[in-house]
Protein backbone atom coordinates (compact mmCIF):
# COMPACT_ATOMS: atom_id res chain seq x y z
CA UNK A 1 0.00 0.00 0.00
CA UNK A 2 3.35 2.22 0.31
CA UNK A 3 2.58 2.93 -3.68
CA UNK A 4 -0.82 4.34 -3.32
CA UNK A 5 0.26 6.66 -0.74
CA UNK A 6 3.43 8.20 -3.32
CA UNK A 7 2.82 10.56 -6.23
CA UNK A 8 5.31 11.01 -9.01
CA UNK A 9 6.54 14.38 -10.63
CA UNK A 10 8.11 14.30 -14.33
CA UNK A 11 11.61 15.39 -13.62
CA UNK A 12 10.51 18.15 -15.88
CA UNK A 13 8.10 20.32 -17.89
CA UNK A 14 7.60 19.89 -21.10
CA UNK A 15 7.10 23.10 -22.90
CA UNK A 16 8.01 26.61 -21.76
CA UNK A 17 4.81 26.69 -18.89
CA UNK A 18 3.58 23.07 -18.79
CA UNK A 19 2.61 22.03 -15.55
CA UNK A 20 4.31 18.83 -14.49
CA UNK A 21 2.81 15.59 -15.63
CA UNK A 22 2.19 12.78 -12.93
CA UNK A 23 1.40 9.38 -13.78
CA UNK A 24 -0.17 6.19 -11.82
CA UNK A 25 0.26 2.97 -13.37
CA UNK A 26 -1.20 -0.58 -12.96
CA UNK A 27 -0.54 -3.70 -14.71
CA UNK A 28 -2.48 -7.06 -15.88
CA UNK A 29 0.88 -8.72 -14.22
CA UNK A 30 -0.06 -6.96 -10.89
CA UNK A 31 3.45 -5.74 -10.85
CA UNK A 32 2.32 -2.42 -10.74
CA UNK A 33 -0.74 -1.52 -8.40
CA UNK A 34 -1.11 2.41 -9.09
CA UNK A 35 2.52 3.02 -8.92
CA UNK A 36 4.08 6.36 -9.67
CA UNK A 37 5.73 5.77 -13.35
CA UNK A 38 7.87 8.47 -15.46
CA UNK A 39 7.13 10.25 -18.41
CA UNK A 40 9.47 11.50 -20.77
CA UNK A 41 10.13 14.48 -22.56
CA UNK A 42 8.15 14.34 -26.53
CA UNK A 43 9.65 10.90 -28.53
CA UNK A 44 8.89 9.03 -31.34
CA UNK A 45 5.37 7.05 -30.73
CA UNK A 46 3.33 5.01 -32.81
CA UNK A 47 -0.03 7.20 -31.42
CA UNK A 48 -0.73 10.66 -30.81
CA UNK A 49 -3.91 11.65 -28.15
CA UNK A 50 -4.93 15.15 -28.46
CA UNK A 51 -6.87 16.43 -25.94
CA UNK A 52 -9.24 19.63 -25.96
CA UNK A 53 -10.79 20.97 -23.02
CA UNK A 54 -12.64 23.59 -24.89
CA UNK A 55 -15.08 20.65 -25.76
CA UNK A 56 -16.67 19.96 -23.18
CA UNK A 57 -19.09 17.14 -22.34
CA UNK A 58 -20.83 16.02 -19.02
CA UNK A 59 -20.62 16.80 -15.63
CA UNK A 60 -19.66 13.70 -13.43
CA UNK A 61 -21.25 13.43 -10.26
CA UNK A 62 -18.48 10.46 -8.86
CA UNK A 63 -17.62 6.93 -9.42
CA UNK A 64 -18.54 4.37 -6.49
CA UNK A 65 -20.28 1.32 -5.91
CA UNK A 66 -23.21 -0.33 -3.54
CA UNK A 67 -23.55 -0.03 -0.11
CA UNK A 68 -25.79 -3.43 -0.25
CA UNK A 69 -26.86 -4.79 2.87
CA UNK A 70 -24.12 -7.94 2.18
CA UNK A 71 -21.86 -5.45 2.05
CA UNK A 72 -22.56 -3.37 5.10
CA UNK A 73 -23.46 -6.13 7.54
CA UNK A 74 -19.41 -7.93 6.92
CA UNK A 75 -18.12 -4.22 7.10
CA UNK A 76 -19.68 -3.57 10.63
CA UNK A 77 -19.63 -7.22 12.11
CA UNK A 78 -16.21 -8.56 9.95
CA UNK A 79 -13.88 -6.11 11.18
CA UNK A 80 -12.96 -4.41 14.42
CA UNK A 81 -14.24 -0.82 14.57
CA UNK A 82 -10.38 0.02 13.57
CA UNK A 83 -9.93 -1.74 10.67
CA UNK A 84 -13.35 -0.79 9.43
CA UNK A 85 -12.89 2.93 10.22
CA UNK A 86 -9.73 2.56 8.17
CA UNK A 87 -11.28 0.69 5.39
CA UNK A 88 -14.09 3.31 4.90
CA UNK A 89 -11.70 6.74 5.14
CA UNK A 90 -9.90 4.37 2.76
CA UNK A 91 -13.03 4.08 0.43
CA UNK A 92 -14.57 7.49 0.84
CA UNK A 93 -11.95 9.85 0.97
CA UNK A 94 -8.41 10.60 -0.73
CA UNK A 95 -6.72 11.49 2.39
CA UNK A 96 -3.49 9.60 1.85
CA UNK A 97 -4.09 6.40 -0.57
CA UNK A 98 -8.15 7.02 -0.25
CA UNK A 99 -9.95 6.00 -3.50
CA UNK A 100 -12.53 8.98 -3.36
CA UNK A 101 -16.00 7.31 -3.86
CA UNK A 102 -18.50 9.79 -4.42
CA UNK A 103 -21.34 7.68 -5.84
CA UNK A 104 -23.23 4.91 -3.90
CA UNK A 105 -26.22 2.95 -4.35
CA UNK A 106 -28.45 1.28 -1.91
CA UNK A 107 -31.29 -1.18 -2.27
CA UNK A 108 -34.72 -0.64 -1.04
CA UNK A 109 -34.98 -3.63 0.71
CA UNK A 110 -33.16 -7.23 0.09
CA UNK A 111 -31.55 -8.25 -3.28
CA UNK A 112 -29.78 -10.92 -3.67
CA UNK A 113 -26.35 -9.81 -1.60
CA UNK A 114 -28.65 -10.05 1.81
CA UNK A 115 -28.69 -12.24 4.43
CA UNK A 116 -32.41 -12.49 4.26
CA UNK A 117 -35.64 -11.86 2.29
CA UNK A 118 -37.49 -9.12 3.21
CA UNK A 119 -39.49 -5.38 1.93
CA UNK A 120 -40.13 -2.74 4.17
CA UNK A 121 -43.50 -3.55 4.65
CA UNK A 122 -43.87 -6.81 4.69
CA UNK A 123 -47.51 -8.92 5.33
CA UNK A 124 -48.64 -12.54 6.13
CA UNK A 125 -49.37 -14.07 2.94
CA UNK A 126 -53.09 -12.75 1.41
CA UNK A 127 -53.31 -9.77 3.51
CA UNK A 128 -52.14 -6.15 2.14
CA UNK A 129 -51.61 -2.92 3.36
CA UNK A 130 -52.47 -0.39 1.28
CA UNK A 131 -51.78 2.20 3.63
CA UNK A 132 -48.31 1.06 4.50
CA UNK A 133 -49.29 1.28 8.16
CA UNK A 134 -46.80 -1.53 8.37
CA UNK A 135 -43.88 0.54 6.21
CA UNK A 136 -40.50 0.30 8.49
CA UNK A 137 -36.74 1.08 8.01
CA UNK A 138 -35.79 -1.51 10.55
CA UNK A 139 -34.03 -3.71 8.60
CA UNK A 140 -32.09 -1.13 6.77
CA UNK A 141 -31.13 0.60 10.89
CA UNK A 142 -29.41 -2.60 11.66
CA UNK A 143 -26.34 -2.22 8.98
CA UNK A 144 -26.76 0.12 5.89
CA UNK A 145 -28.39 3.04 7.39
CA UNK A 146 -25.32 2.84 9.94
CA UNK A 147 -22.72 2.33 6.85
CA UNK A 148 -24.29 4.90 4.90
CA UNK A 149 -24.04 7.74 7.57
CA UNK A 150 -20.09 6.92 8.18
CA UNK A 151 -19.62 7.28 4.42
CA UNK A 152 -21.37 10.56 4.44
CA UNK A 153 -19.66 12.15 7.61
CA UNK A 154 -16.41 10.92 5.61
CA UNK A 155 -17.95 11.80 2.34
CA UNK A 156 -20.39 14.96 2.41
CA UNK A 157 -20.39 15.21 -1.19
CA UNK A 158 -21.54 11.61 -1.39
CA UNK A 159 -24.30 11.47 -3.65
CA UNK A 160 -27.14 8.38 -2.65
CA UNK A 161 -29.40 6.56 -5.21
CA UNK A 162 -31.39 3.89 -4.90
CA UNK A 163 -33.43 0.79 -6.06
CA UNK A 164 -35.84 -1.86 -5.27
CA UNK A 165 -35.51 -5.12 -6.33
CA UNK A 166 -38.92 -6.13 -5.82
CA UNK A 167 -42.38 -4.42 -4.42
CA UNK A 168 -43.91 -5.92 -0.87
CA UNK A 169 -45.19 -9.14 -2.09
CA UNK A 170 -48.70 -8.88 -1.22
CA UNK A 171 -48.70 -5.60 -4.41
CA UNK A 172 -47.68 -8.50 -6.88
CA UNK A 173 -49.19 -11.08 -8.37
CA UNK A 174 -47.19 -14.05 -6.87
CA UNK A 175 -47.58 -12.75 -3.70
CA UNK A 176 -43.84 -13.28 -3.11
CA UNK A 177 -40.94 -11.14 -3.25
CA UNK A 178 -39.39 -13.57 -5.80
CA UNK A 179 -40.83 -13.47 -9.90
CA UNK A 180 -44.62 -11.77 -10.47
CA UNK A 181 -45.27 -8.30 -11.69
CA UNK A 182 -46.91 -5.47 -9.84
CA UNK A 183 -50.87 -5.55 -9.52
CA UNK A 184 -52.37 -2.14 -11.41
CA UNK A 185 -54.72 -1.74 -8.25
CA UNK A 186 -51.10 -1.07 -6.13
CA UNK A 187 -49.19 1.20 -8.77
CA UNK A 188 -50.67 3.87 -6.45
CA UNK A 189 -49.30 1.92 -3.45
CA UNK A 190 -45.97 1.21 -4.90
CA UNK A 191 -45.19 5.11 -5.55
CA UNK A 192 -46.41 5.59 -2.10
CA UNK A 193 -43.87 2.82 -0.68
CA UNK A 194 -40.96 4.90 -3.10
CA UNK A 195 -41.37 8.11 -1.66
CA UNK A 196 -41.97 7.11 1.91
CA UNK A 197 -38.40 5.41 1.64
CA UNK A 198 -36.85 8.70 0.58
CA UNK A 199 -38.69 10.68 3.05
CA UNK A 200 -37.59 8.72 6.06
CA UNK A 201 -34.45 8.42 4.88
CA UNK A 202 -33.77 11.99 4.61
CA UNK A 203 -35.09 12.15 8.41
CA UNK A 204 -32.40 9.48 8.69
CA UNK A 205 -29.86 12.09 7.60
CA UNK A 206 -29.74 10.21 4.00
CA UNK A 207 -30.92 12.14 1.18
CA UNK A 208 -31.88 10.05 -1.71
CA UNK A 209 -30.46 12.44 -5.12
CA UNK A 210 -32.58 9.26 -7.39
CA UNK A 211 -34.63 6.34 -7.59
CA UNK A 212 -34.97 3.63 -9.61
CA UNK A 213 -37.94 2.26 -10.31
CA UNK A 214 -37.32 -1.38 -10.69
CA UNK A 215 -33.98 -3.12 -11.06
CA UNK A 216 -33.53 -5.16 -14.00
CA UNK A 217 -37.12 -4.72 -14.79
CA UNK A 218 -36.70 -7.29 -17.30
CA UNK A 219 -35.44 -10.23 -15.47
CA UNK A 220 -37.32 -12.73 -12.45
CA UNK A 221 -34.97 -14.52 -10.68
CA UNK A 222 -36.42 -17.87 -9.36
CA UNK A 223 -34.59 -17.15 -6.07
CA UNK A 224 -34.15 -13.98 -5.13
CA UNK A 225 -36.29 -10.66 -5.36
CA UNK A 226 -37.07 -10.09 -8.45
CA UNK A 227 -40.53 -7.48 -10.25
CA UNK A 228 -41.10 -7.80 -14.03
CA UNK A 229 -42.03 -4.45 -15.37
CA UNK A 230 -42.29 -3.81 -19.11
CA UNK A 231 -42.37 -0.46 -20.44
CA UNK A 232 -45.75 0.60 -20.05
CA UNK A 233 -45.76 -0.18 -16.64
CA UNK A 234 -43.21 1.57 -15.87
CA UNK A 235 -44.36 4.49 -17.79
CA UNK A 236 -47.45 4.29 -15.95
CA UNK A 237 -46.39 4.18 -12.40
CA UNK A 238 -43.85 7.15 -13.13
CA UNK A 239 -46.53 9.57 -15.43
CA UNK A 240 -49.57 8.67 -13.19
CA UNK A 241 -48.17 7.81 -9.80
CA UNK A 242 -44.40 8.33 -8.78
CA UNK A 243 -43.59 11.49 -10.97
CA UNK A 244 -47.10 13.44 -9.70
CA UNK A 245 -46.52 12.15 -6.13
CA UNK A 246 -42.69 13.66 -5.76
CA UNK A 247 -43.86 16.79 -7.20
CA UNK A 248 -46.91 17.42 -5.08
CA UNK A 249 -44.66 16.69 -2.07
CA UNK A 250 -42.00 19.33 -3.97
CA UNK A 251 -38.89 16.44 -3.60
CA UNK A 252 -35.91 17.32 -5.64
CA UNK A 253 -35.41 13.18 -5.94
CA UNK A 254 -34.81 12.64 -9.60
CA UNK A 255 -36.08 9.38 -11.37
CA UNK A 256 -33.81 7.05 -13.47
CA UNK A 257 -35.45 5.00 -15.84
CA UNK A 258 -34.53 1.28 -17.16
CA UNK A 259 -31.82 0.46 -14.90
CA UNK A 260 -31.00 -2.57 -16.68
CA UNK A 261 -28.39 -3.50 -19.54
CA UNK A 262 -27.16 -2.54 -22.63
CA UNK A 263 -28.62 -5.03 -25.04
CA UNK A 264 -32.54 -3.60 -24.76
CA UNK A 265 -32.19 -0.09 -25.65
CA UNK A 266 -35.74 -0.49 -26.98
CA UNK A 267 -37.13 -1.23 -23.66
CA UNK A 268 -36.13 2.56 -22.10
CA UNK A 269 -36.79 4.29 -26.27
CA UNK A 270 -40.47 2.72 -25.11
CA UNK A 271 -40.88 4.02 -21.76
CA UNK A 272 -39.98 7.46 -22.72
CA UNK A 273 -41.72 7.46 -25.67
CA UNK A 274 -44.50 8.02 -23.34
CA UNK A 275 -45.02 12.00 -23.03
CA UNK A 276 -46.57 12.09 -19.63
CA UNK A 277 -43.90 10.04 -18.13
CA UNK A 278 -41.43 11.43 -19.67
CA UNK A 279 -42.16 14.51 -18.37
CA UNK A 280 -40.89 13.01 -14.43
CA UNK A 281 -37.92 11.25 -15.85
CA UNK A 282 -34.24 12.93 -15.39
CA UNK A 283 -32.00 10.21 -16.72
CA UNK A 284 -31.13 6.68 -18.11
CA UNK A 285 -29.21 4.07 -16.11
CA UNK A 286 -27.57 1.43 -17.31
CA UNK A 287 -25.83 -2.27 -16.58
CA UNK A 288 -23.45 -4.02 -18.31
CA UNK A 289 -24.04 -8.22 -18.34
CA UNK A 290 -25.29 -8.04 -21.32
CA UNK A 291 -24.85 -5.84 -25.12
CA UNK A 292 -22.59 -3.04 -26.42
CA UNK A 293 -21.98 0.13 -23.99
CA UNK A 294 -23.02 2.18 -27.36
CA UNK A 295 -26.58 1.49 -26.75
CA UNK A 296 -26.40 4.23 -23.97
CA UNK A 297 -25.30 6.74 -26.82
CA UNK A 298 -28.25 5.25 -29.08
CA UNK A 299 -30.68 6.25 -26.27
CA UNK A 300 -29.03 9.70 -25.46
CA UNK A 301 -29.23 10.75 -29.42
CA UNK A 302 -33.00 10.63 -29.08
CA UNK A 303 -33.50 11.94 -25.84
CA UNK A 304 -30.04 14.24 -25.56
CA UNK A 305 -31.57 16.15 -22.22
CA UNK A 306 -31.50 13.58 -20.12
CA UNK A 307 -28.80 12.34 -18.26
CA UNK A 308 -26.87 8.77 -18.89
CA UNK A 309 -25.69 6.80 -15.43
CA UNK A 310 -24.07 3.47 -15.22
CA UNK A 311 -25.35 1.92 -12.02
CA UNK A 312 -24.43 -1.90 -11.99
CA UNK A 313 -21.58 -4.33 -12.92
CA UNK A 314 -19.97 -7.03 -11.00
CA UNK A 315 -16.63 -8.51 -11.33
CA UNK A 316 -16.53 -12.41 -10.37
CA UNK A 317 -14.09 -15.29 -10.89
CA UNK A 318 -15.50 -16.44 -14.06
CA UNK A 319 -12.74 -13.79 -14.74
CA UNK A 320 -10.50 -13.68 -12.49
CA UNK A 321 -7.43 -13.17 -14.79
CA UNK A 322 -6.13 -9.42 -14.16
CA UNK A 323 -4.51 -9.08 -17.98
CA UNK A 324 -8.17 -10.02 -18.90
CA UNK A 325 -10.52 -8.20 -17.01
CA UNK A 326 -8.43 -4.87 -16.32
CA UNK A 327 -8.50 -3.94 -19.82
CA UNK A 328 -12.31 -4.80 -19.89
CA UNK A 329 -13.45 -3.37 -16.64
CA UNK A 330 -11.59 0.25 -18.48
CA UNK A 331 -12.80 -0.31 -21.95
CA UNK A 332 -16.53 -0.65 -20.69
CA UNK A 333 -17.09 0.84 -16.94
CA UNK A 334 -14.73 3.63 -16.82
CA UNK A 335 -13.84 4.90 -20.43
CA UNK A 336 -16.73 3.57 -22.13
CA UNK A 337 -19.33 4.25 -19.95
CA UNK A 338 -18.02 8.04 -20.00
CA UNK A 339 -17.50 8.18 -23.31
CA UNK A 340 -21.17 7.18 -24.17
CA UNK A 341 -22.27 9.91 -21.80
CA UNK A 342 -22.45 8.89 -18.38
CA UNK A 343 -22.47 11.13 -15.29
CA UNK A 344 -21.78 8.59 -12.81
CA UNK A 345 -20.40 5.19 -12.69
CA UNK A 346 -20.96 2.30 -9.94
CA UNK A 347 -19.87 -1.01 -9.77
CA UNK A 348 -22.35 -3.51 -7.78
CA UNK A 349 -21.20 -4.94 -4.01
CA UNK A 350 -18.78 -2.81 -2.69
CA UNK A 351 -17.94 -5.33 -0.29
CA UNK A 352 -18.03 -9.35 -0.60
CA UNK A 353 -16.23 -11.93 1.64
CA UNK A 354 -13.86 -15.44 0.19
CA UNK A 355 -17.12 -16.78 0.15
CA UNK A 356 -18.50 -14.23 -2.64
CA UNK A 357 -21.15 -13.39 0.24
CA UNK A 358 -22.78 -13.04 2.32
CA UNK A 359 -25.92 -13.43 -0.24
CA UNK A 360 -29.41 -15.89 -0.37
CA UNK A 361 -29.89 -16.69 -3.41
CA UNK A 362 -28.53 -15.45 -7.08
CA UNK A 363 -25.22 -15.21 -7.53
CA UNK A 364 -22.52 -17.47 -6.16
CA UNK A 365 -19.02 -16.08 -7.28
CA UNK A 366 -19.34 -12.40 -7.42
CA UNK A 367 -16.51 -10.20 -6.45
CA UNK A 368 -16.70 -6.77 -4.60
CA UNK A 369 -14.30 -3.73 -4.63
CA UNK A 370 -12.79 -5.24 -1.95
CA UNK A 371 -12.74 -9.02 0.06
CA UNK A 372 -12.95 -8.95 3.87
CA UNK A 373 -12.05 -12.14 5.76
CA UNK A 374 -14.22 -11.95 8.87
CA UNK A 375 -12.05 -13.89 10.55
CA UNK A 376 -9.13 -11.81 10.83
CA UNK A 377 -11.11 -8.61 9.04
CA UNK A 378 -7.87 -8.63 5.65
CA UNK A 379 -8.49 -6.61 3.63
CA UNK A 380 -7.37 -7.83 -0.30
CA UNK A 381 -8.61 -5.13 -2.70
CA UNK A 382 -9.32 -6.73 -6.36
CA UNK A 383 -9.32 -5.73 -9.77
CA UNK A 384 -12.18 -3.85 -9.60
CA UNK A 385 -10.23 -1.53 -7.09
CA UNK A 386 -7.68 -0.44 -9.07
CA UNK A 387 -9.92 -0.36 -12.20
CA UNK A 388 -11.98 2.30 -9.91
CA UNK A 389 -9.23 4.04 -8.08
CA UNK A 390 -7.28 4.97 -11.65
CA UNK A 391 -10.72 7.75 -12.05
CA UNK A 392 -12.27 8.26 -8.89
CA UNK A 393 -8.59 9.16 -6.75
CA UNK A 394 -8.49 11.87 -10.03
CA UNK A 395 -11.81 13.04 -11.12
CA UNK A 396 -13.44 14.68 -8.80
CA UNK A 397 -17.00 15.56 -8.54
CA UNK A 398 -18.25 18.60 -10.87
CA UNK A 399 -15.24 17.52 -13.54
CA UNK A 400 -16.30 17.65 -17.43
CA UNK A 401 -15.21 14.99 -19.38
CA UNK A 402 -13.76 16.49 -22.42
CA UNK A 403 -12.73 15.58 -25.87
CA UNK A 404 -9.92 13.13 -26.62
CA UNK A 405 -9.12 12.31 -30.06
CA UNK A 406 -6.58 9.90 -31.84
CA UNK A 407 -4.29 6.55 -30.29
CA UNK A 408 -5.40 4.50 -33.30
CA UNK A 409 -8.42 2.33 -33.22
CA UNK A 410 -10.06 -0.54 -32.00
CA UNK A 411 -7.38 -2.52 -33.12
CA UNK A 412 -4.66 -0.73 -31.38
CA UNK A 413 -6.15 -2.06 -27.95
CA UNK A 414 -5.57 1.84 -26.86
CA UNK A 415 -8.96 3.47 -25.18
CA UNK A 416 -8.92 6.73 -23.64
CA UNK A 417 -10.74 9.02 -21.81
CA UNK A 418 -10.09 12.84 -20.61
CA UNK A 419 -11.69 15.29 -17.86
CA UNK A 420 -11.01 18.47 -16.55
CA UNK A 421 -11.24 19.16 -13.21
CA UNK A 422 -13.00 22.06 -11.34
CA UNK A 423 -9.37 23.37 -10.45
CA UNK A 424 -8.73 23.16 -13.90
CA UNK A 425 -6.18 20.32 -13.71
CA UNK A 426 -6.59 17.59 -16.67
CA UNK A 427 -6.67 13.82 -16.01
CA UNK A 428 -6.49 11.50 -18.75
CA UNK A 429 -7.10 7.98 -18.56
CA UNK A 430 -5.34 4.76 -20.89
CA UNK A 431 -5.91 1.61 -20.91
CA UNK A 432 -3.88 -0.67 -23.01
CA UNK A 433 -5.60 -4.05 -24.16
CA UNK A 434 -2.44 -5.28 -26.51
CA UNK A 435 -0.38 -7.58 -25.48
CA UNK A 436 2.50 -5.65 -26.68
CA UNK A 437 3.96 -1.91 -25.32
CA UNK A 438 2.35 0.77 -26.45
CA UNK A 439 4.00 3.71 -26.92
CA UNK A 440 1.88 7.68 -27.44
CA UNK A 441 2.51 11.00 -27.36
CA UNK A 442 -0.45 13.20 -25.43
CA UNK A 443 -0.62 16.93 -27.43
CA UNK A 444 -2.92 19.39 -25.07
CA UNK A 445 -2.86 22.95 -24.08
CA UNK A 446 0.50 23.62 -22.91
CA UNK A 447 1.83 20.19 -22.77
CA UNK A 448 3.67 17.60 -24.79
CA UNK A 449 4.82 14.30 -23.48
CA UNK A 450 5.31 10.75 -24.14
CA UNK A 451 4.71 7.24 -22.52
CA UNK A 452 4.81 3.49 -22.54
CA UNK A 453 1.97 1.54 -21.60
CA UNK A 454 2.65 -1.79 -20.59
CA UNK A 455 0.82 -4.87 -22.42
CA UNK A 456 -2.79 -4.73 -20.43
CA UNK A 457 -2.20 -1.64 -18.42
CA UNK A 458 -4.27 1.10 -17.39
CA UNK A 459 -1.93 4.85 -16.73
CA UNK A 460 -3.67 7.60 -15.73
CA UNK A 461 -1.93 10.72 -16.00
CA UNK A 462 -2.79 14.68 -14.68
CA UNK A 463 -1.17 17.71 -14.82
């Protein structure tokens, strides 16, 4: 961890006033873990990135990943009160080697990373509560409620969305948290249940910036919480129910539509193709399991004022090889889903033990950011760590991703993405999917430079 805690300084500027050029490095070899690495003065390279920061595109809001209640419950009851004060200063802040997270996402209830089934208003099978007399944030005050408040003294910037996985069972037609769709007679109920959560959150000392309104609408596990919801549900609920019912109330708490992945861009075109819903809807979220990360582009070129997010991937050890999955997790999550527009980027479980848990139900060999032994409470951050920490250590919130051109193509294995800073300092981001060196010059305001890039590494570089 010595590494993360150094920063490097070119040994000098390149170009009358250039500022100097420091650069973080990790390798598919694990050699290098965001190491300081040298530049060098303007050489012969096969590439040339050019970089304007008079283009400017979005505004990012923070990179991060779920607080889910797997994930909170090992942090609190895994590791001594030391180690997991460390761990989340670690996470939430960039006070020495801190990563920066200013993004999270909770659930609104269970998913599949929780120890148990349950909704926050549970009933005995065949009776319903319309008037969520039963509603209750008890099983989110025993671990993520706790977890999300340390983040957030550590973290005031630390912007909170959310989702549910499935409505109370007795609003669906299984009557079950697990498979059915949402009875019409409850949309009204279901809103209700949405914007009680945010309310008593906030009294919490949570505020919610977004909701979801179903993850994955499209999918039904067999066993875990799960809520079809095609289009026209979901434009219902939000133009009729959700969207009138946060206005009346005047919350600020944007609403996200689809929230599932790439390979249906149909499904949220639908949705929004609905005027009155459209009307309540700030944004399109996005996951990655399945389809091309251009489909959030296809979406944004026919509605261009709403916002993109990317709100869900999980690494696992169907790929656990580094020289694999670096270059992916940086080609998709972190250049690709901010070149295609998005704001915000979150990986799933920020949190999993050797086990891939704790979880009931769904998936069985999921990584998080990090693996705590509760035993001992180790810490061993993974690939998605690194992937993370090369944009949210550098990026901070209210950056602008702005235009970077050149480095070949596809072909080239180079990918690259650039941002400019509220300070006004640059960060630009390379990820190198080759398996041979590849050497590029950058060309930007005031600066000229060279580097190598390792076979399957990521540099990120600022100035």
């Amino acid at each position: 961890m010595k590494q993360l805690l150094l920063a490097v300084t070119a040994a000098c500027a390149f170009g009358a006033n250039a500022e100097p050029v420091r650069a973080f490095l990790t390798t598919g070899d694990q050699k290098n873990l965001l190491s300081p690495s040298a530049v060098t003065a303007p050489a012969k390279a096969d590439f040339v990135i050019r970089i304007d920061p008079k283009r400017q595109h979005q505004r990012m809001a923070g990179f991060g990943a779920a607080i889910t209640e797997g994930s909170a419950w090992l942090m609190r009851h895994g590791m001594t009160e030391a180690q997991r004060d460390a761990l989340m200063r670690e996470l939430f802040t960039r006070e020495g080697n801190g990563l920066g997270f200013e993004l999270t996402r909770l659930t609104i209830g269970a998913s599949d990373f929780s120890r148990r089934h349950y909704s926050l208003d549970d009933m005995p099978p065949g009776q319903t509560d319309p008037d969520l007399k039963n509603f209750s944030l008890a099983p989110e005050r025993e671990d993520v409620i706790p977890a999300t408040k340390q983040a957030l003294a550590l973290n005031p910037k630390l912007q909170v969305m959310a989702s549910p996985w499935s409505a109370p069972g007795w609003m669906k037609t299984t009557d079950s948290l697990v498979q059915g769709q949402l009875k019409p007679e409850h949309y009204g109920s279901f809103a209700k249940y949405m914007v009680r959560y945010v309310e008593e959150m906030k009294a919490e000392g949570i505020p919610i910036f977004a909701l979801t309104l179903q993850n994955e609408p499209h999918f039904e596990p067999g066993d875990y919480p799960g809520m079809r919801m095609p289009p026209r549900t979901r434009a219902e609920v939000v133009g009729k129910h959700l969207g009138p019912l946060l206005l009346a109330k005047g919350m600020k708490t944007q609403i996200l539509e689809w929230d599932h992945n790439w390979d249906e861009p149909w499904s949220p075109l639908s949705m929004l193709s609905d005027a009155t819903a459209r009307k309540y809807v700030s944004g399109v979220a996005w996951h990655c399991y399945a389809g091309d990360v251009s489909a959030q582009s296809q979406v944004a070129r026919q509605f261009p004022e709403l916002d993109v997010w990317f709100t869900e991937c999980s690494g696992g050890e169907w790929k656990p090889q580094w020289a694999e999955t670096l270059p992916w997790m940086m080609r998709n999550l972190i250049i690709g889903s901010t070149r295609h527009g998005a704001r915000g980027v979150l990986m799933w479980n920020i949190a999993l033990d050797p086990k891939y848990g704790p979880h009931l139900g769904g998936c069985n060999d999921c990584r998080g950011v990090v693996t705590i032994d509760p035993k001992d409470g180790k810490v061993t951050r993974n690939i998605e760590y690194y992937a993370f920490g090369h944009a949210s250590r550098f990026v901070h919130q209210g950056a602008r991703r702005v235009d970077s051109e050149g480095g070949g193509d596809s072909k080239t294995g180079l990918d690259h993405v650039a941002f400019t800073n509220p300070d006004g300092g640059t960060v630009l981001i390379v990820s190198n999917s080759a398996a041979v060196p590849r050497r590029f010059k950058v060309q930007a305001p005031g600066q000229r430079f060279s580097y190598e890039l390792p076979p399957s590494g990521v540099v990120t570089l600022t100035w």
